[in-house]
C-alpha atoms as a PDB file:
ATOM      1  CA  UNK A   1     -19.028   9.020 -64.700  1.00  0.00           C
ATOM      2  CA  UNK A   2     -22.100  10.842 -63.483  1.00  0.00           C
ATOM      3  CA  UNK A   3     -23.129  10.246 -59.815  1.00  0.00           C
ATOM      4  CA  UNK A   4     -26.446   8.077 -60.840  1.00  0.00           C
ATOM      5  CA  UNK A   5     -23.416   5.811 -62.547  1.00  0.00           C
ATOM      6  CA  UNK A   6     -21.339   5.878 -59.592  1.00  0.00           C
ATOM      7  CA  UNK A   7     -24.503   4.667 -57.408  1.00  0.00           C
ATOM      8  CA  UNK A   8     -25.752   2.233 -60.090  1.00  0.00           C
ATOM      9  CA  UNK A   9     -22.516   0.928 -59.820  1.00  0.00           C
ATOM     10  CA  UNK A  10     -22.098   1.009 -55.894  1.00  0.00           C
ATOM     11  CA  UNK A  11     -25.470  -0.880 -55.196  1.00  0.00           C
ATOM     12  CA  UNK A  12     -25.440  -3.426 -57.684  1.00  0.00           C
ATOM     13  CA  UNK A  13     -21.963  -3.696 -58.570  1.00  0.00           C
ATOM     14  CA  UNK A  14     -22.101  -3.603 -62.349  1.00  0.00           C
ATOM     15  CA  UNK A  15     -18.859  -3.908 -63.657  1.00  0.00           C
ATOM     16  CA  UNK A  16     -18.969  -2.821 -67.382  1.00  0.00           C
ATOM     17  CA  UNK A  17     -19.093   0.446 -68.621  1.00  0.00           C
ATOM     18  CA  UNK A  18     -21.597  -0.935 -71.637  1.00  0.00           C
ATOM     19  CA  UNK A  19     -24.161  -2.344 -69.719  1.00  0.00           C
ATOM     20  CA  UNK A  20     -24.143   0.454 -67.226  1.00  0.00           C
ATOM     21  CA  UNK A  21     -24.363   3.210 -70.281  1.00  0.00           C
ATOM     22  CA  UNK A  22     -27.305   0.858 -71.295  1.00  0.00           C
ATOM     23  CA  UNK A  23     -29.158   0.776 -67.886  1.00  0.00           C
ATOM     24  CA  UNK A  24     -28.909   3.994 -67.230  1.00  0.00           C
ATOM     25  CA  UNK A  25     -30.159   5.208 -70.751  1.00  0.00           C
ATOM     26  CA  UNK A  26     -33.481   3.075 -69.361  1.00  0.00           C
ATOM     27  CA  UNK A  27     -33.862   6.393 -66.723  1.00  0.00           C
ATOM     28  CA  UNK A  28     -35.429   9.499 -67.692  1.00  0.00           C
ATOM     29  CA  UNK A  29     -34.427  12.704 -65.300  1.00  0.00           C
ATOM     30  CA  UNK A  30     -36.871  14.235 -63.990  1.00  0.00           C
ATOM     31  CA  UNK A  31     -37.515  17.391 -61.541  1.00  0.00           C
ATOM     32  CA  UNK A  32     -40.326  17.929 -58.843  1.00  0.00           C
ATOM     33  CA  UNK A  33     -40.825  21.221 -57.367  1.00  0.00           C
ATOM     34  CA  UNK A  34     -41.128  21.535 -53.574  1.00  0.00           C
ATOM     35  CA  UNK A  35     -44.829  20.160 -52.779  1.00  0.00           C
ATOM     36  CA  UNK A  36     -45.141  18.160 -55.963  1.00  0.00           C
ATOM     37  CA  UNK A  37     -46.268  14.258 -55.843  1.00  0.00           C
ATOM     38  CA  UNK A  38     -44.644  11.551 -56.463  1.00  0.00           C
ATOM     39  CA  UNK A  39     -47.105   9.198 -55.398  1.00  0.00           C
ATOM     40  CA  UNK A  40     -50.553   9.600 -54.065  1.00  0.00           C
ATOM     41  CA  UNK A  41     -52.156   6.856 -51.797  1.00  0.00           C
ATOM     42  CA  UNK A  42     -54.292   4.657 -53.514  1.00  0.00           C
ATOM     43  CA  UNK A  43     -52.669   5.310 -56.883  1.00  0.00           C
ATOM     44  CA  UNK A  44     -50.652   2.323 -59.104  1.00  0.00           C
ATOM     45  CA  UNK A  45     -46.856   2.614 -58.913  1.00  0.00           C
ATOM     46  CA  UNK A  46     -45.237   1.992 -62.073  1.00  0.00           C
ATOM     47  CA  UNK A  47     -41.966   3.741 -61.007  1.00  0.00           C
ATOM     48  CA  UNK A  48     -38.515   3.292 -59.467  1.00  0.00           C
ATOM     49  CA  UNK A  49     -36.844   6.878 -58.975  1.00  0.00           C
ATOM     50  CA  UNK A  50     -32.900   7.718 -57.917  1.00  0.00           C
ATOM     51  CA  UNK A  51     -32.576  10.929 -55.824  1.00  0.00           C
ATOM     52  CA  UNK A  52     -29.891  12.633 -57.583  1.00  0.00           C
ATOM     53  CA  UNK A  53     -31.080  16.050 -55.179  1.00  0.00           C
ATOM     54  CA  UNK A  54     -33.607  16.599 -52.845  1.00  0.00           C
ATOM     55  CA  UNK A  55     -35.833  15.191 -49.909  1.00  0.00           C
ATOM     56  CA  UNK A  56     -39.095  13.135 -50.397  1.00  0.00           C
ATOM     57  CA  UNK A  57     -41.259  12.272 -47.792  1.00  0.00           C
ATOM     58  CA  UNK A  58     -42.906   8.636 -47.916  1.00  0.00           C
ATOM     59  CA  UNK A  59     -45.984   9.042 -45.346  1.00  0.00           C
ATOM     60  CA  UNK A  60     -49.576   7.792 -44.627  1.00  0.00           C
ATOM     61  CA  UNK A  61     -52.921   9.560 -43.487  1.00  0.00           C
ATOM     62  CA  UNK A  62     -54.834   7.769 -41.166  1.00  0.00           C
ATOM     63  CA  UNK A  63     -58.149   8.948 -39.435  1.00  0.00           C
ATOM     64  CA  UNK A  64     -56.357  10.024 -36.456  1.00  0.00           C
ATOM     65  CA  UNK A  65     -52.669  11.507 -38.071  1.00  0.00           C
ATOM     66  CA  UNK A  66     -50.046  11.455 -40.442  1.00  0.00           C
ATOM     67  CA  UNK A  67     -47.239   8.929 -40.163  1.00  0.00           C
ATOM     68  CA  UNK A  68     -44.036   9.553 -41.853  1.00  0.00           C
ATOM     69  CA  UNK A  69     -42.532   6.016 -42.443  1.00  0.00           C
ATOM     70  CA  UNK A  70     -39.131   7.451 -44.482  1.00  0.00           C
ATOM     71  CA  UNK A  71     -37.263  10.474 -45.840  1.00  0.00           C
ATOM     72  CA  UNK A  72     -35.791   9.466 -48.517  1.00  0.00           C
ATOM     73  CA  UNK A  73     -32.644  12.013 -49.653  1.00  0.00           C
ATOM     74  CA  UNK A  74     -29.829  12.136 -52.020  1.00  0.00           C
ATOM     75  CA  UNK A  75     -28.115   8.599 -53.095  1.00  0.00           C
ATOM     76  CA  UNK A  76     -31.153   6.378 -52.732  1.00  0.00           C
ATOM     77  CA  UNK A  77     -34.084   4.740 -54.595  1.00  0.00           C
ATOM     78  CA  UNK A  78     -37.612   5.562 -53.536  1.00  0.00           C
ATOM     79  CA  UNK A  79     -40.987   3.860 -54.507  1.00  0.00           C
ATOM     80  CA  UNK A  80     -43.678   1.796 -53.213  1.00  0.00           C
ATOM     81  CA  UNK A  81     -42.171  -1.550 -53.528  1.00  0.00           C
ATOM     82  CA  UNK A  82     -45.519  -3.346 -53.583  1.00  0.00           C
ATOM     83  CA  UNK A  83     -47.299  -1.277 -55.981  1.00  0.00           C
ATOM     84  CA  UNK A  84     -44.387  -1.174 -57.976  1.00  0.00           C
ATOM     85  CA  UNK A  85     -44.309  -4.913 -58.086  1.00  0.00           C
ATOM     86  CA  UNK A  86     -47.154  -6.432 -57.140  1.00  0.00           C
ATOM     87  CA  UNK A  87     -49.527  -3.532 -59.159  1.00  0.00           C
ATOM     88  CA  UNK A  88     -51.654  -3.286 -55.784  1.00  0.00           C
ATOM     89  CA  UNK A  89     -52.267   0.483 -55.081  1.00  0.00           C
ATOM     90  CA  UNK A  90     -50.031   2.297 -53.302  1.00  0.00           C
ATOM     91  CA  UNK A  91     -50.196   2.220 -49.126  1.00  0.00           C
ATOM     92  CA  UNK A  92     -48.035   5.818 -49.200  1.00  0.00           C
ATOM     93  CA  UNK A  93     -47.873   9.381 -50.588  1.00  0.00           C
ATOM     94  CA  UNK A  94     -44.182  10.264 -51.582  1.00  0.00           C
ATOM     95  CA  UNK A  95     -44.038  14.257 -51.724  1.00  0.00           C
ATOM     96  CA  UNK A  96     -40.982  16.611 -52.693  1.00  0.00           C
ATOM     97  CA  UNK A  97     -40.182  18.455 -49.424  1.00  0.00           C
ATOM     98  CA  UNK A  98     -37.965  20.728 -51.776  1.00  0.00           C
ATOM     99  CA  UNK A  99     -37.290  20.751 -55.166  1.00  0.00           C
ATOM    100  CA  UNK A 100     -35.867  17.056 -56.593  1.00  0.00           C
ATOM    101  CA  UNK A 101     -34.102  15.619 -59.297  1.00  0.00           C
ATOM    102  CA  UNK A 102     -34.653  12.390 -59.911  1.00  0.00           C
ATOM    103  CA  UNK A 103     -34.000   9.710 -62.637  1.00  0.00           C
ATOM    104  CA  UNK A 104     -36.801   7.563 -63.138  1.00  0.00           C
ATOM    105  CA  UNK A 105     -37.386   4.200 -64.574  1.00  0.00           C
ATOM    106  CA  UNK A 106     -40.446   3.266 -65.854  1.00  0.00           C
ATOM    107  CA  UNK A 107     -42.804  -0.633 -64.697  1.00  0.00           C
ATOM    108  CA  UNK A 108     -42.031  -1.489 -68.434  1.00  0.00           C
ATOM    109  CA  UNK A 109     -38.352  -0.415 -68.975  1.00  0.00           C
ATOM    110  CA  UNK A 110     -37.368  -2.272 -65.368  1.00  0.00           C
ATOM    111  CA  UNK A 111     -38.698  -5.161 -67.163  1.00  0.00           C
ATOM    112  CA  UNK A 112     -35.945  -4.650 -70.235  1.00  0.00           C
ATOM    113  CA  UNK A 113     -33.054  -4.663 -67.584  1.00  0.00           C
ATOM    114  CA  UNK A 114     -32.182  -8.360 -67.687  1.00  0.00           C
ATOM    115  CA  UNK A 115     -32.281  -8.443 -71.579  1.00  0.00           C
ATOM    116  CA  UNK A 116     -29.528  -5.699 -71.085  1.00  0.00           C
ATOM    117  CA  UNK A 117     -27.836  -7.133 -68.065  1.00  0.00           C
ATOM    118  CA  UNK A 118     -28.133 -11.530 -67.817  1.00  0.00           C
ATOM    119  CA  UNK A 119     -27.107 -11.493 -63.906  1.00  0.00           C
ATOM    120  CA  UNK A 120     -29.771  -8.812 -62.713  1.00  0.00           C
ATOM    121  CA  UNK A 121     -31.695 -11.298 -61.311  1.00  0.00           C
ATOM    122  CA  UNK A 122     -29.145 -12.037 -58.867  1.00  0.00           C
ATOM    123  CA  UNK A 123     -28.042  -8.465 -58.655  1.00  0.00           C
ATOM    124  CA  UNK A 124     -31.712  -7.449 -57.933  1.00  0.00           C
ATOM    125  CA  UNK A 125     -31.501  -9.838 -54.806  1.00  0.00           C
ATOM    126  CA  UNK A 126     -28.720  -8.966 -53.141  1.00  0.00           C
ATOM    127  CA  UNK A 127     -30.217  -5.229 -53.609  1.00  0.00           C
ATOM    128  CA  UNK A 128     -33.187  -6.083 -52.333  1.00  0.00           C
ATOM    129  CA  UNK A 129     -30.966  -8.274 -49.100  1.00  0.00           C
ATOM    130  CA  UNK A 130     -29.553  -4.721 -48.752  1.00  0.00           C
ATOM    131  CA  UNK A 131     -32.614  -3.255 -48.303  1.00  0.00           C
ATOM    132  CA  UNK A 132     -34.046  -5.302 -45.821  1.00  0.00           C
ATOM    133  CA  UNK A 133     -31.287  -5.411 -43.567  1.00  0.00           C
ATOM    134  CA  UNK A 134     -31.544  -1.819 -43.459  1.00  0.00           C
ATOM    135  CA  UNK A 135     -35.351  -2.145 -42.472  1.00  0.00           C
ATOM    136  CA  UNK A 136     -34.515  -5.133 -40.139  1.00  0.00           C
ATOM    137  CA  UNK A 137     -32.009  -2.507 -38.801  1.00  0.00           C
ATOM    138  CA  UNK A 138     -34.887  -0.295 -37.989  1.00  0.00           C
ATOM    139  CA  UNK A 139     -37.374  -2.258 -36.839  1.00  0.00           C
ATOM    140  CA  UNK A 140     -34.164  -3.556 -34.343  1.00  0.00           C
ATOM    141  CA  UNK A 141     -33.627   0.359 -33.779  1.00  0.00           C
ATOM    142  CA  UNK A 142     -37.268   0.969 -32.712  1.00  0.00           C
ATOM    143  CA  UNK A 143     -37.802  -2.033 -30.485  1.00  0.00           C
ATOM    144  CA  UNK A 144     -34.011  -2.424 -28.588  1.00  0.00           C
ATOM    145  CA  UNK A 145     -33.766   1.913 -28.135  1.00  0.00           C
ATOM    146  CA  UNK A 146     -35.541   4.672 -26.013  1.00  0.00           C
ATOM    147  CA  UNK A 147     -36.837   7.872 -27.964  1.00  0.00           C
ATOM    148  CA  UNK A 148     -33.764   9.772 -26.590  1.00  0.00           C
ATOM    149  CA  UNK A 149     -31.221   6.934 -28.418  1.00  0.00           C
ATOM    150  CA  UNK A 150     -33.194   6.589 -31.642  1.00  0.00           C
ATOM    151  CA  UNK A 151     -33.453  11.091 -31.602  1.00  0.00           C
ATOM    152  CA  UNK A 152     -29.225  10.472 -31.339  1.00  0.00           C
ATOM    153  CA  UNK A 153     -28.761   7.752 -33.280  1.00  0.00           C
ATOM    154  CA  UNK A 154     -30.980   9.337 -36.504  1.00  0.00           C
ATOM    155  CA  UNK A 155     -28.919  12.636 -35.744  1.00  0.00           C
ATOM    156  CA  UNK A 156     -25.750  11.808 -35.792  1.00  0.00           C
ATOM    157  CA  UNK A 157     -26.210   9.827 -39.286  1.00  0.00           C
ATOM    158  CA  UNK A 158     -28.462  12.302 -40.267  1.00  0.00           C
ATOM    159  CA  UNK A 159     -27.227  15.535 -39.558  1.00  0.00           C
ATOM    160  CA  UNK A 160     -28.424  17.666 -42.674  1.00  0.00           C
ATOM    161  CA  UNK A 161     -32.313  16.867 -42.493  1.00  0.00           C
ATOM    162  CA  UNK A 162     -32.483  18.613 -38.470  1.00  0.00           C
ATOM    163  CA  UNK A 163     -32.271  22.217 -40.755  1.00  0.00           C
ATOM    164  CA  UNK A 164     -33.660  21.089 -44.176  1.00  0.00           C
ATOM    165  CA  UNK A 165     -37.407  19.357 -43.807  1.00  0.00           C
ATOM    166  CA  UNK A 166     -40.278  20.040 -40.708  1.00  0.00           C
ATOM    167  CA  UNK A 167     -39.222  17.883 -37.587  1.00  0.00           C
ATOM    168  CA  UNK A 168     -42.435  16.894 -36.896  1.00  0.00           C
ATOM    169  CA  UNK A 169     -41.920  14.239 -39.922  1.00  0.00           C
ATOM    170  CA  UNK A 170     -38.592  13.847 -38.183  1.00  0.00           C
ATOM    171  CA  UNK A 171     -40.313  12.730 -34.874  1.00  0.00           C
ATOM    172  CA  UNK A 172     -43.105  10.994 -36.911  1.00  0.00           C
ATOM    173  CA  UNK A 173     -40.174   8.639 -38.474  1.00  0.00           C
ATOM    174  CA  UNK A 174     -38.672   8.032 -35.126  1.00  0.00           C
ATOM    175  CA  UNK A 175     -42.024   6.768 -33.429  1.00  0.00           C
ATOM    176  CA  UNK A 176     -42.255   9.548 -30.954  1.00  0.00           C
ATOM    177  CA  UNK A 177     -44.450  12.568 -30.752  1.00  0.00           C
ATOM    178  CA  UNK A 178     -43.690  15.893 -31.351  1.00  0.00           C
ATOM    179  CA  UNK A 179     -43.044  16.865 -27.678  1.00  0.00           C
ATOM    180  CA  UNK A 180     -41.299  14.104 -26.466  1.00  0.00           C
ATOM    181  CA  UNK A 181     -38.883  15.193 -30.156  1.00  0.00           C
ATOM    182  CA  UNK A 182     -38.570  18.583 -29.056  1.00  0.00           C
ATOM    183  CA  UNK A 183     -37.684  17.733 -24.990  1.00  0.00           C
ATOM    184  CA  UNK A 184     -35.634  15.400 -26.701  1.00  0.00           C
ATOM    185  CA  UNK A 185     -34.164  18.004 -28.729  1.00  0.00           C
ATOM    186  CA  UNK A 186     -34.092  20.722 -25.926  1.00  0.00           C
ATOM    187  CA  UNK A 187     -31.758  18.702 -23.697  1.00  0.00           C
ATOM    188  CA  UNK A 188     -29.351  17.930 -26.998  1.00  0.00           C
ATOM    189  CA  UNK A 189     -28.985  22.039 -27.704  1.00  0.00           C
ATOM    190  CA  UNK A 190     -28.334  22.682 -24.236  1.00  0.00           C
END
């Protein structure tokens, strides 16, 4: 069982070796080089991706700087929900921070999953559950800890990204600025 499988398996908890050989055969692999899109702002999402390898950045340009809302990494699903739903253009750029390998599934192929699989709908909801406490979990993060616990918190669970992507995304994610990350960061290494 390939490591997609294993995930497929792990975050919807499909059972049967049948229906999982016939989701996954919905997925095409793909690879992005270091630098490549994803997703540009503005653009239609009409994909759900799997990090098999890799970092991608999820950010946002305003007029006044660049706000890194996620980094996605190995083991998780990336898109922009709305767009991918909804069809409203996309609110973030995704970028490969290094080279990926992904297995995508298409707007129109999602759409053959309960045809395959009967319970999806409910399986799709307690994914989606899933996902939001994770984001409540955040948002709790952000509003309940100071810079310094969020910088230890992220690092400890974490660990590989500190020598692998820029920290300024890092400390973009985080909701602090660069120099309060690096003081931050300073006082850990000493």
């Amino acid at each position: 069982m390939t490591e997609f499988e294993i995930s497929l398996k792990q975050h919807f908890g499909i059972a049967g070796t049948q229906e999982l050989k016939a989701i996954t055969a919905l997925f095409e692999q793909e690879l992005l080089k270091k630098g490549d899109f994803f997703l540009e702002t503005g653009k239609k999402c009409d994909r759900l991706s799997f990090i098999q390898s890799g970092f991608l950045r999820i950010f946002l340009e305003t007029k006044s700087k660049e706000i890194t809302q996620w980094i996605s990494t190995k083991g998780y699903f990336v898109t922009d929900l709305s767009s991918f739903i909804f069809d409203h253009p996309a609110r973030w750029t995704i970028q490969a921070l290094t080279d990926v390998e992904i297995y995508t599934i298409r707007k129109s192929e999602y759409a053959k999953i309960k045809t395959v699989l009967p319970k999806w709908p409910e399986l799709e909801k307690q994914f989606i559950v899933h996902c939001f406490t994770i984001l409540e979990d955040r948002v709790f993060s952000h509003l309940s800890m100071t810079a310094e616990e969020r910088y230890y918190f992220f690092f400890e669970n974490n660990k590989e990204l500190f020598n692998q992507v820029p920290l300024q995304y890092i400390a973009s994610m985080l909701g602090m600025t660069p120099e309060t990350f690096s003081r931050i960061r300073k006082k850990q290494l000493s």
